[in-house]
Protein backbone atom coordinates (compact mmCIF):
# COMPACT_ATOMS: atom_id res chain seq x y z
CA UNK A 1 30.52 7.77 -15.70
CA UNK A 2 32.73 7.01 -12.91
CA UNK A 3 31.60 9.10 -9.87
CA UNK A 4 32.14 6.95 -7.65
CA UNK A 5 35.67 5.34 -8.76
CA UNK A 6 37.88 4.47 -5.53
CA UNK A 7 35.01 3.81 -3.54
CA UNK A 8 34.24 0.85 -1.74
CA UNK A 9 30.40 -0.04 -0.65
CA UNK A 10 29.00 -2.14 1.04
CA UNK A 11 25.21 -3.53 0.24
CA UNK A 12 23.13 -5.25 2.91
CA UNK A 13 19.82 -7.56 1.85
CA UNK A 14 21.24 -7.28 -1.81
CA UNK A 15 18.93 -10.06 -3.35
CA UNK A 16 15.93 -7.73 -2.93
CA UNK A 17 14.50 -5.63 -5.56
CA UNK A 18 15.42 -2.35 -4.24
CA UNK A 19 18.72 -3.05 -2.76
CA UNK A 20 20.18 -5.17 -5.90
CA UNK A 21 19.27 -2.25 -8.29
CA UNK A 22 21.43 0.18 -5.69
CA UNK A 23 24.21 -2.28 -5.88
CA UNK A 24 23.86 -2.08 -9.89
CA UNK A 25 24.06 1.71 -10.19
CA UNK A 26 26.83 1.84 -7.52
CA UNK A 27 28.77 -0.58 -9.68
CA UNK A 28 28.31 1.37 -12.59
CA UNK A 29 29.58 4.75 -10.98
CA UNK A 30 32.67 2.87 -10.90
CA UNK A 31 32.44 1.89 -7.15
CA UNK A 32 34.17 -1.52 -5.90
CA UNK A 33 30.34 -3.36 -4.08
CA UNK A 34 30.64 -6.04 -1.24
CA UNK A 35 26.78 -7.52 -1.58
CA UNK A 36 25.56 -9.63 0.92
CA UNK A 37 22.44 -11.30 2.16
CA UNK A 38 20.70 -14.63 3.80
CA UNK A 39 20.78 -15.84 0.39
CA UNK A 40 24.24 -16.42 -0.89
CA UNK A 41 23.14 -17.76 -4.41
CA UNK A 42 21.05 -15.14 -4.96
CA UNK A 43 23.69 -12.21 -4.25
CA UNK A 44 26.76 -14.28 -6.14
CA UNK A 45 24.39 -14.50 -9.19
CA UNK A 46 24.11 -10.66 -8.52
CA UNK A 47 27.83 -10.06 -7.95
CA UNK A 48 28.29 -12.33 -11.55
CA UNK A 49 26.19 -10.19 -13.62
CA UNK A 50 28.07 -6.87 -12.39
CA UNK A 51 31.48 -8.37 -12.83
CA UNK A 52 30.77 -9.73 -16.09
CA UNK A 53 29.49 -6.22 -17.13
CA UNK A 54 33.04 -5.29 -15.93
CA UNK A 55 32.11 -4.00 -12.68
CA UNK A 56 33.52 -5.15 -9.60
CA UNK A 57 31.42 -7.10 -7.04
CA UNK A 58 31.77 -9.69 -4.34
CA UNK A 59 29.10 -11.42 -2.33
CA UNK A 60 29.50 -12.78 1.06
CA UNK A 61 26.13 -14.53 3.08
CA UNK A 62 25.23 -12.03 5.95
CA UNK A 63 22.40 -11.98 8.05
CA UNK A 64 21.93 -8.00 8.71
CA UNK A 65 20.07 -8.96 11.86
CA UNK A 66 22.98 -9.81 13.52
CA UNK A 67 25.85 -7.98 14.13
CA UNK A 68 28.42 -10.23 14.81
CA UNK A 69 27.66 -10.60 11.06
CA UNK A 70 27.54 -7.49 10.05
CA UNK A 71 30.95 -6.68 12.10
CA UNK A 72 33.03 -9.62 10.34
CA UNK A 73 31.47 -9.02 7.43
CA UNK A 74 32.44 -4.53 7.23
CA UNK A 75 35.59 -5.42 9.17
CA UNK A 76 37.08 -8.17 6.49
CA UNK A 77 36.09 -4.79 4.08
CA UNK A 78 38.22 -2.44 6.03
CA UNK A 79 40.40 -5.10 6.33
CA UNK A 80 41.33 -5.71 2.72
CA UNK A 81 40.75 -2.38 1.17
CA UNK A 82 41.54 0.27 4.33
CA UNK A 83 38.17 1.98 3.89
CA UNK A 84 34.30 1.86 3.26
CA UNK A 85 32.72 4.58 1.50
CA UNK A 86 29.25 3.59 1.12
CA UNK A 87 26.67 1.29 3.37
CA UNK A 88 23.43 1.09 1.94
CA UNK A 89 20.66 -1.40 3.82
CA UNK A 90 17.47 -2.62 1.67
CA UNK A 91 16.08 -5.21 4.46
CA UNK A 92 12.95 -5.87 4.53
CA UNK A 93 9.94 -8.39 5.25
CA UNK A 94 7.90 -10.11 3.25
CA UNK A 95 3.87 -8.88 3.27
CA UNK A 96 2.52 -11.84 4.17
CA UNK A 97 4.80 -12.81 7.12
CA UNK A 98 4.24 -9.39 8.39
CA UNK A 99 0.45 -10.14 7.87
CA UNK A 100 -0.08 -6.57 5.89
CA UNK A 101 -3.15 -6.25 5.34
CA UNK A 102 -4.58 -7.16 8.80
CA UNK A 103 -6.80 -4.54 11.02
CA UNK A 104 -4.67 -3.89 14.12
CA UNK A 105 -7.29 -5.05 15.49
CA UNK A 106 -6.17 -8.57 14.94
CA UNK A 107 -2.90 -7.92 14.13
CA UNK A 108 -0.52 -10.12 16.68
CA UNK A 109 1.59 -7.74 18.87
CA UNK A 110 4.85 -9.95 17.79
CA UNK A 111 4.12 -9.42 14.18
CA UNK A 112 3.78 -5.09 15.00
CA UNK A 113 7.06 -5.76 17.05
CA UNK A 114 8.60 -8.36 14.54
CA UNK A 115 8.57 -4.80 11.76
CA UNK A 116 10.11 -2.99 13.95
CA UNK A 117 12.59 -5.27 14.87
CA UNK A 118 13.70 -6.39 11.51
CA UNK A 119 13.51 -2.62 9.09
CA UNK A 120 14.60 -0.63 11.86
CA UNK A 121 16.73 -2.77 14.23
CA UNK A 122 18.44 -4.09 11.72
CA UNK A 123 18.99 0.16 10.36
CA UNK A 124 20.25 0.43 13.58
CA UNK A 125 22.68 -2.04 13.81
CA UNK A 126 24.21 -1.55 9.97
CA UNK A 127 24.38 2.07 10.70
CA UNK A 128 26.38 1.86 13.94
CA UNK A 129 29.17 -0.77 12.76
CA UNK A 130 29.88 1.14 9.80
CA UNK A 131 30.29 4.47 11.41
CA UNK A 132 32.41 2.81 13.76
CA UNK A 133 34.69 1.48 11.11
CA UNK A 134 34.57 4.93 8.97
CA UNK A 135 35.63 6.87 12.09
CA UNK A 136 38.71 4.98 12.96
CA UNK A 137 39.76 4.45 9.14
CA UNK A 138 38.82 8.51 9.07
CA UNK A 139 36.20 7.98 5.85
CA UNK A 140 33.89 10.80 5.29
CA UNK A 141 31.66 7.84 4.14
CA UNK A 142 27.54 8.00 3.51
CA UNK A 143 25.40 5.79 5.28
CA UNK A 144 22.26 5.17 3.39
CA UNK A 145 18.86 4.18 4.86
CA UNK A 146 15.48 2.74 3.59
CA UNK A 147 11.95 4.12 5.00
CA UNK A 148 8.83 4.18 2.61
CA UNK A 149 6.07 6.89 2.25
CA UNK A 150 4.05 4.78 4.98
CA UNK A 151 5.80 6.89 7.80
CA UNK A 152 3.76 10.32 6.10
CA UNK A 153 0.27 8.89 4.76
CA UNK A 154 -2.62 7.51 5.93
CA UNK A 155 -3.55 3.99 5.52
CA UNK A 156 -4.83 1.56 6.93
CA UNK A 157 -3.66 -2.26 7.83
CA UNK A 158 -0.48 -1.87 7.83
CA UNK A 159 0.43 -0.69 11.57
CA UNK A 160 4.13 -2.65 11.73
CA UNK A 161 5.71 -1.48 9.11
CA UNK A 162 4.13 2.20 9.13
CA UNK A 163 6.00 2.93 12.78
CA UNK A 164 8.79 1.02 11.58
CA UNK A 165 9.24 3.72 8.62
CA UNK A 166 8.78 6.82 10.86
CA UNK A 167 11.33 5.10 13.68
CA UNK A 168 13.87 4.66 10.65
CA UNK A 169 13.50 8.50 10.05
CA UNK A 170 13.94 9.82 12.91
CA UNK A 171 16.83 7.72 13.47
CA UNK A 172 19.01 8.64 9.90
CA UNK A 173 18.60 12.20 11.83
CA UNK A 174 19.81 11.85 15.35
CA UNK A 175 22.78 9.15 13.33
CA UNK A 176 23.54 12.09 11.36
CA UNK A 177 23.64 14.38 13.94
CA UNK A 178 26.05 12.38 15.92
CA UNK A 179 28.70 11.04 12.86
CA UNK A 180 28.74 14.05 11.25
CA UNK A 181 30.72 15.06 13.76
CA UNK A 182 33.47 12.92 12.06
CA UNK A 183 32.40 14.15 8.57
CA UNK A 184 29.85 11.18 7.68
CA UNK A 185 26.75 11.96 5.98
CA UNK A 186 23.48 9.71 6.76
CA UNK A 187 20.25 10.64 4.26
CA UNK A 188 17.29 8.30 4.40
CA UNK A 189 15.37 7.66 0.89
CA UNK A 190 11.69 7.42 1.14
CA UNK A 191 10.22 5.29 -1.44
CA UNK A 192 6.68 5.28 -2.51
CA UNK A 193 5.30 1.41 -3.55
CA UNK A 194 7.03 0.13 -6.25
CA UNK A 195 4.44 -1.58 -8.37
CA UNK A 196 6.58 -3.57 -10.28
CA UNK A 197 8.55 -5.63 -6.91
CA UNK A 198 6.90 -9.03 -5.38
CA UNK A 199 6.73 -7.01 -1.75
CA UNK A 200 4.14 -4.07 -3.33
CA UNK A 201 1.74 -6.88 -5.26
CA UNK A 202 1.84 -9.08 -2.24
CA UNK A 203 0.68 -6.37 -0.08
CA UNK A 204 -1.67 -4.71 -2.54
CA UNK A 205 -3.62 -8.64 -3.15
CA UNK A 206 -3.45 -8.73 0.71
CA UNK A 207 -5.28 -4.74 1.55
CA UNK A 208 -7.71 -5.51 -1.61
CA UNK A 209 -8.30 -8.79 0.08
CA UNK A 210 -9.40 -7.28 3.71
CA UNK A 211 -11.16 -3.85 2.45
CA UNK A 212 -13.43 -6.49 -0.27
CA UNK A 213 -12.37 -5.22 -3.91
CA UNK A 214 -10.27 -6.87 -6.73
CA UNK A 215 -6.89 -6.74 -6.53
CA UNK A 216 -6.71 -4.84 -9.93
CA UNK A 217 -8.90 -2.44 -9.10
CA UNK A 218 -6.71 -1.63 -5.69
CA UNK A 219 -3.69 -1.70 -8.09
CA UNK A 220 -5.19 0.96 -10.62
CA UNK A 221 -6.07 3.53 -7.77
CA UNK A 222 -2.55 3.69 -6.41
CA UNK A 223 -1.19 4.06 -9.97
CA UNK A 224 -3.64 7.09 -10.44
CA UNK A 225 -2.05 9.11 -6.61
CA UNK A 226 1.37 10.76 -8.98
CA UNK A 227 1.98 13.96 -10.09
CA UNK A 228 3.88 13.00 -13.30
CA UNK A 229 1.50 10.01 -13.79
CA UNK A 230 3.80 7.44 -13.04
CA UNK A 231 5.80 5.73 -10.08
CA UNK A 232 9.53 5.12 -9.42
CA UNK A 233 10.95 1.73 -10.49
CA UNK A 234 13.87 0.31 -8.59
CA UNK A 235 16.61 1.56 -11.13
CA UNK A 236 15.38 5.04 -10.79
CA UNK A 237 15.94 4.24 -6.62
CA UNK A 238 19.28 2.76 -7.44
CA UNK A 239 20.39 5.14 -9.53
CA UNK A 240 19.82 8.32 -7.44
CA UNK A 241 21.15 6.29 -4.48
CA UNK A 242 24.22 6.81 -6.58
CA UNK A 243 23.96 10.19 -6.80
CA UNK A 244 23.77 10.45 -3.39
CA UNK A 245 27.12 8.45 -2.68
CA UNK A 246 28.81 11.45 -4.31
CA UNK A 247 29.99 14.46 -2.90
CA UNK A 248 27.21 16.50 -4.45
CA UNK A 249 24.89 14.16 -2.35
CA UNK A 250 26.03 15.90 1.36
CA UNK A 251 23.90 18.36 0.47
CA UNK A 252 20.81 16.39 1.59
CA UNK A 253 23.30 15.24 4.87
CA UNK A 254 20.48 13.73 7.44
CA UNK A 255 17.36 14.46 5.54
CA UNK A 256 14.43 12.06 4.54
CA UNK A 257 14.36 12.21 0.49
CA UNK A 258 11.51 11.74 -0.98
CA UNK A 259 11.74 9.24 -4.20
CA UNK A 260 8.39 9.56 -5.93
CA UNK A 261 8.44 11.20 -8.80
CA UNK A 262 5.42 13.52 -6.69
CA UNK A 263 3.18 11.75 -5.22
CA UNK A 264 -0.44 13.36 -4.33
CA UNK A 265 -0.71 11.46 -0.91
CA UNK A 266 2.64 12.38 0.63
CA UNK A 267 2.60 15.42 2.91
């Protein structure tokens, strides 16, 4: 398929799990992807495998918490190609730097502020410099964002990241609110926990850690909380990330999608 052909998109943290399998499916709708990330070998070993599948992918190393960065990084974009379609942003932290799986009771007010900072400042600043450069290259481009099913159920231990999720929601709608005025679309996916990444089975070993049960058994009761018996895996993320590059995809302009396949706990 080539949905996307003409397109130019730009990936931010594209090493991680999430963000690497958007990158993949973007690739294979035909779409020219500019990775980047903190870790340059990981996103040029990324950018390899795509252009070897005969995609077309470069990788540049970009910290998205700074947006000097992030400017030189979407303005040597616009530079060489005149346009940026797509800017999808899969930052996040790992659990145990974070300290999931502490009581907020004894949670350290920089680590609460340190989530916030880094999945929804960092939002924030990708967001803005690409609508910038969409509006005065006159794209009709769709900015992608990142929260997780945190933001709309209840557990515990995990205070940072939980506001961090609902902040990145309500942002994708007052962003989309504001550029659509220029014809850009902004739609926020909302992932349940991906069993299968390194960030879920830290965090599940940490919360079976602090509540006193086996890590296994913590594991088996989240697998049990979906309506079709299973969870998403990153390619099924990536690939409907695709879909909603597309035209088609405006449809869900500034709303908070959930990608779950149903889950039981997700009002």
């Amino acid at each position: 398929m080539e949905t996307l052909k003409n397109k130019v998109a730009a990936v931010f943290a594209a090493n991680g799990a999430i963000a690497s399998a958007v990158a993949r499916s973007l690739a294979n709708e035909n779409a020219e992807v500019f990775l980047s990330g903190r870790n340059l070998h990981a996103v040029q070993s990324l950018a390899e495998e795509i252009n070897a599948k005969g995609g077309k992918a470069h990788a540049l190393q970009v910290d998205a918490m700074q947006e000097q960065e992030i400017e030189h990084f979407l303005g040597n974009i616009i530079e060489e190609k005149e346009r940026l379609d797509v800017v999808f942003n899969g930052i996040g932290s790992r659990a145990g730097q974070l300290q999931y799986g502490t009581p907020s009771t004894q949670l350290p007010f920089e680590k609460f502020m340190e989530a916030l900072e880094v999945s929804l400042g960092s939002q924030f600043l990708t967001s803005r410099v690409a609508a910038k450069h969409m509006i005065q290259t006159g794209t009709p481009g769709t900015i992608i964002t990142l929260s997780a099913s945190l933001s709309r159920i209840k557990v515990p231990f995990m205070a940072g990241i939980t506001a961090a999720c609902a902040g990145i929601e309500g942002l994708t709608r007052t962003l989309a609110s504001e550029f659509g005025q220029a014809g850009i679309k902004v739609i926020c996916l909302n992932s349940t926990a991906l069993v299968e990444t390194r960030t879920i089975q830290e965090t599940n070993s940490l919360n079976a850690k602090t509540v006193g049960i086996a890590e296994e058994e913590f594991s088996e009761q989240l697998k049990q909380g979906y309506l079709l018996g299973k969870s998403p895996s990153p390619i099924d993320i990536g690939q409907f990330t695709a879909f909603l590059a597309t035209e088609a995809g405006a449809l869900l302009n500034s709303h908070v999608v959930d990608v779950d396949f149903g889950a039981y706990n997700v009002i």
